[in-house]
C-alpha atoms as a PDB file:
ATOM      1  CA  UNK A   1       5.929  15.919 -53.323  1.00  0.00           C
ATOM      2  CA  UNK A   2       5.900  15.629 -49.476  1.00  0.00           C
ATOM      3  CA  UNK A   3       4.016  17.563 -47.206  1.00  0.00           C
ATOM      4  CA  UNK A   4       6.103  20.029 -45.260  1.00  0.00           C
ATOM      5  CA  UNK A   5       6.879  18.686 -41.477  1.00  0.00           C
ATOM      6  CA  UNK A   6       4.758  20.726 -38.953  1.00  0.00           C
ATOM      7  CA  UNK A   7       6.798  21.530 -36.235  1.00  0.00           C
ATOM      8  CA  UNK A   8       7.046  19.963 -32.735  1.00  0.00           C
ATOM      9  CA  UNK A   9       4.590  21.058 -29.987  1.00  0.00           C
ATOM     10  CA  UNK A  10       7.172  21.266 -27.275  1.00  0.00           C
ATOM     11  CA  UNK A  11      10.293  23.031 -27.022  1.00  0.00           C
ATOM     12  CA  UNK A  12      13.309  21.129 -27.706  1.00  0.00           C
ATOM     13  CA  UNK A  13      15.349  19.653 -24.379  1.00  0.00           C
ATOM     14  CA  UNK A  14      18.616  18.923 -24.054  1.00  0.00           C
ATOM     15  CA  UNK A  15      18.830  15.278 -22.560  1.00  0.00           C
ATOM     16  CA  UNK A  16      22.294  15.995 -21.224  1.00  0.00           C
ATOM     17  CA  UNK A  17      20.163  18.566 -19.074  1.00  0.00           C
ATOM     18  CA  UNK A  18      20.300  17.407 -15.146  1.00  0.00           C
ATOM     19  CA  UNK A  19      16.892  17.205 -13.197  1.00  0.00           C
ATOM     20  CA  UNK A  20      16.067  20.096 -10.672  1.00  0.00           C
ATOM     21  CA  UNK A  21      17.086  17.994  -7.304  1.00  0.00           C
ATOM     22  CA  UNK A  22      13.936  19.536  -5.325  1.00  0.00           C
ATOM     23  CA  UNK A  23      11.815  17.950  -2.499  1.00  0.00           C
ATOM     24  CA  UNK A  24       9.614  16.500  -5.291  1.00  0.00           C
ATOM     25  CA  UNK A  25      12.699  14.657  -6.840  1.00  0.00           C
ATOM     26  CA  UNK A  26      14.102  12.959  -3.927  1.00  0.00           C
ATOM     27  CA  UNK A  27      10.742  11.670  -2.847  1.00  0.00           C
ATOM     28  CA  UNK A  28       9.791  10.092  -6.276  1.00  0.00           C
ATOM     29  CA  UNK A  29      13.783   8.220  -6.626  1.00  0.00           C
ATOM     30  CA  UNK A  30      14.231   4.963  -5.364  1.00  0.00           C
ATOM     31  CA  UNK A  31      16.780   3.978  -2.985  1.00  0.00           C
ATOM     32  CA  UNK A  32      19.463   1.687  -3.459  1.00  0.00           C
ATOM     33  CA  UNK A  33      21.396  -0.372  -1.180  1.00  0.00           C
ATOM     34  CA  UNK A  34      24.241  -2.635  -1.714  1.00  0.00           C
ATOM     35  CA  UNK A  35      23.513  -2.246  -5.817  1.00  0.00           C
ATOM     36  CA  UNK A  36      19.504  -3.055  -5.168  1.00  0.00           C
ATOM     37  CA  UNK A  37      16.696  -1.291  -5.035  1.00  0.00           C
ATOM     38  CA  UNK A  38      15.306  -0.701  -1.564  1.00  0.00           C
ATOM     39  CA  UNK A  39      11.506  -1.798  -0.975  1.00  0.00           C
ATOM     40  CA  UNK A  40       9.357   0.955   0.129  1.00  0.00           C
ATOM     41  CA  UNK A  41       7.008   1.055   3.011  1.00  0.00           C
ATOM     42  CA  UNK A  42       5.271  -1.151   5.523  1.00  0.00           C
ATOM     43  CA  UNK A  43       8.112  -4.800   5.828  1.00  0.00           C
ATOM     44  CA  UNK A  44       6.565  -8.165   5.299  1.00  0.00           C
ATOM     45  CA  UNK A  45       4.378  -8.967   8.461  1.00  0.00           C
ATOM     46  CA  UNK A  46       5.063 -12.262  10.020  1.00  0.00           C
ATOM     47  CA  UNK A  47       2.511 -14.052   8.941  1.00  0.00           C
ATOM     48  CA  UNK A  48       0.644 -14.346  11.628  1.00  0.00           C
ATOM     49  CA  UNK A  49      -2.765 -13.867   9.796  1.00  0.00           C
ATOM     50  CA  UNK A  50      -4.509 -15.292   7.201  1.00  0.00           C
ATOM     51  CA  UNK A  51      -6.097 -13.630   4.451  1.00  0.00           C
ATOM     52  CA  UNK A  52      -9.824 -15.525   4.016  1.00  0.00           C
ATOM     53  CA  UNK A  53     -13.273 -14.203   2.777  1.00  0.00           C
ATOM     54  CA  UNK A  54     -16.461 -14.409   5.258  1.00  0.00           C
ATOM     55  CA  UNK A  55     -19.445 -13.311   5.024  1.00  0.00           C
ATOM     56  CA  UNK A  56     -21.440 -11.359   7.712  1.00  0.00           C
ATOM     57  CA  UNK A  57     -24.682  -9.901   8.313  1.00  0.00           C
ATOM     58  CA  UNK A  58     -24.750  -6.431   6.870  1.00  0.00           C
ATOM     59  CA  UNK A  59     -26.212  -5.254  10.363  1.00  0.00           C
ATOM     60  CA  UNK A  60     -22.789  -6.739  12.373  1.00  0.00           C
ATOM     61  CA  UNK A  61     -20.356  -5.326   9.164  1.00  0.00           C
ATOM     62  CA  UNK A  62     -22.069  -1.891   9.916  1.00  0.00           C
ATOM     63  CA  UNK A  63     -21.509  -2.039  13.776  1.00  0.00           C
ATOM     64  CA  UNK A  64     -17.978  -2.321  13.315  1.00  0.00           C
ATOM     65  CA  UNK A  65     -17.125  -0.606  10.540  1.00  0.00           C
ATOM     66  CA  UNK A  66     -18.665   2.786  12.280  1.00  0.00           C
ATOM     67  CA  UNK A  67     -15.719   2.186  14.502  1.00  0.00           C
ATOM     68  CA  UNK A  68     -13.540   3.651  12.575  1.00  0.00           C
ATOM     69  CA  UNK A  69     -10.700   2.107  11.310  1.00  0.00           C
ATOM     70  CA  UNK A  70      -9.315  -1.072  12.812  1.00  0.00           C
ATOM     71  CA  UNK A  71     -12.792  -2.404  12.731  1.00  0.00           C
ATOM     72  CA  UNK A  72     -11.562  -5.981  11.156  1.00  0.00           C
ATOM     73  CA  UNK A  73      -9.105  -6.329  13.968  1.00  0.00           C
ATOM     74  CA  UNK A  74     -11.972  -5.811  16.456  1.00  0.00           C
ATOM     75  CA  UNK A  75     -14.039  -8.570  14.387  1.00  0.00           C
ATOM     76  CA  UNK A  76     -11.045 -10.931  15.150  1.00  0.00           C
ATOM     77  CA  UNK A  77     -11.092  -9.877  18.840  1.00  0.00           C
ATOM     78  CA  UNK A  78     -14.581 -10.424  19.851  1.00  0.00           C
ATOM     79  CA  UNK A  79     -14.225 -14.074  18.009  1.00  0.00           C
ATOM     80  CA  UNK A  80     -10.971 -14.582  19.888  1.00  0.00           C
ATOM     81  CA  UNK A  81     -13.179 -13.677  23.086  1.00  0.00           C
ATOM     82  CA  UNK A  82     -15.273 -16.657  21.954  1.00  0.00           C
ATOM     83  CA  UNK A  83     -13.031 -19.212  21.763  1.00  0.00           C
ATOM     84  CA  UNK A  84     -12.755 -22.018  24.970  1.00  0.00           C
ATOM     85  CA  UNK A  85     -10.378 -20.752  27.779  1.00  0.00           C
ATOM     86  CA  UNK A  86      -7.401 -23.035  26.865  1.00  0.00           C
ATOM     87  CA  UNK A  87      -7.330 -22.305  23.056  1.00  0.00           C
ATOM     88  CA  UNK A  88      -7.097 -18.036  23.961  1.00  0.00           C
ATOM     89  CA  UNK A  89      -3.990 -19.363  26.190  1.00  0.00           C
ATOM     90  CA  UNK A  90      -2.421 -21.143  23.191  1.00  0.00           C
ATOM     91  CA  UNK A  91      -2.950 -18.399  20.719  1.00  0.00           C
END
């Protein structure tokens, strides 16, 4: 014979059974427009940078990291800063 069926740890739900439309809910859903779904946060930037791997003296990392944040776009000032007059015109 078969063993008996133990019964199910969680109470039964209706699926018919609508979602409590709280804060919670609307921030989790995704928002469509024009019958597609919306992309969330920051847009595309403009590519105006370029994503490369460098390394640096752990010293000069620490300097500007203890900046706070922003501290790669104050790396990429200071080496602007070094570039020849007439290429910091251009850029």
């Amino acid at each position: 014979m078969s063993a008996k069926k133990q019964p199910s740890k969680s109470p039964w739900r209706d699926p018919d059974d609508a979602p409590p439309l709280d804060a919670a809910w609307f921030a989790s859903a995704d928002l469509v427009v024009d019958g597609a779904v919306a992309k969330r946060g920051r847009p595309a930037g403009g590519a105006t940078k370029e994503a490369i791997s460098i390394r640096l003296d752990k010293d000069v990392l620490a300097h500007f990291r203890a900046g706070g944040p922003g501290w790669q776009a104050r790396i990429n000032d200071q080496l602007r800063g070094a570039l020849p007059a007439r290429k910091r015109r251009a850029g």
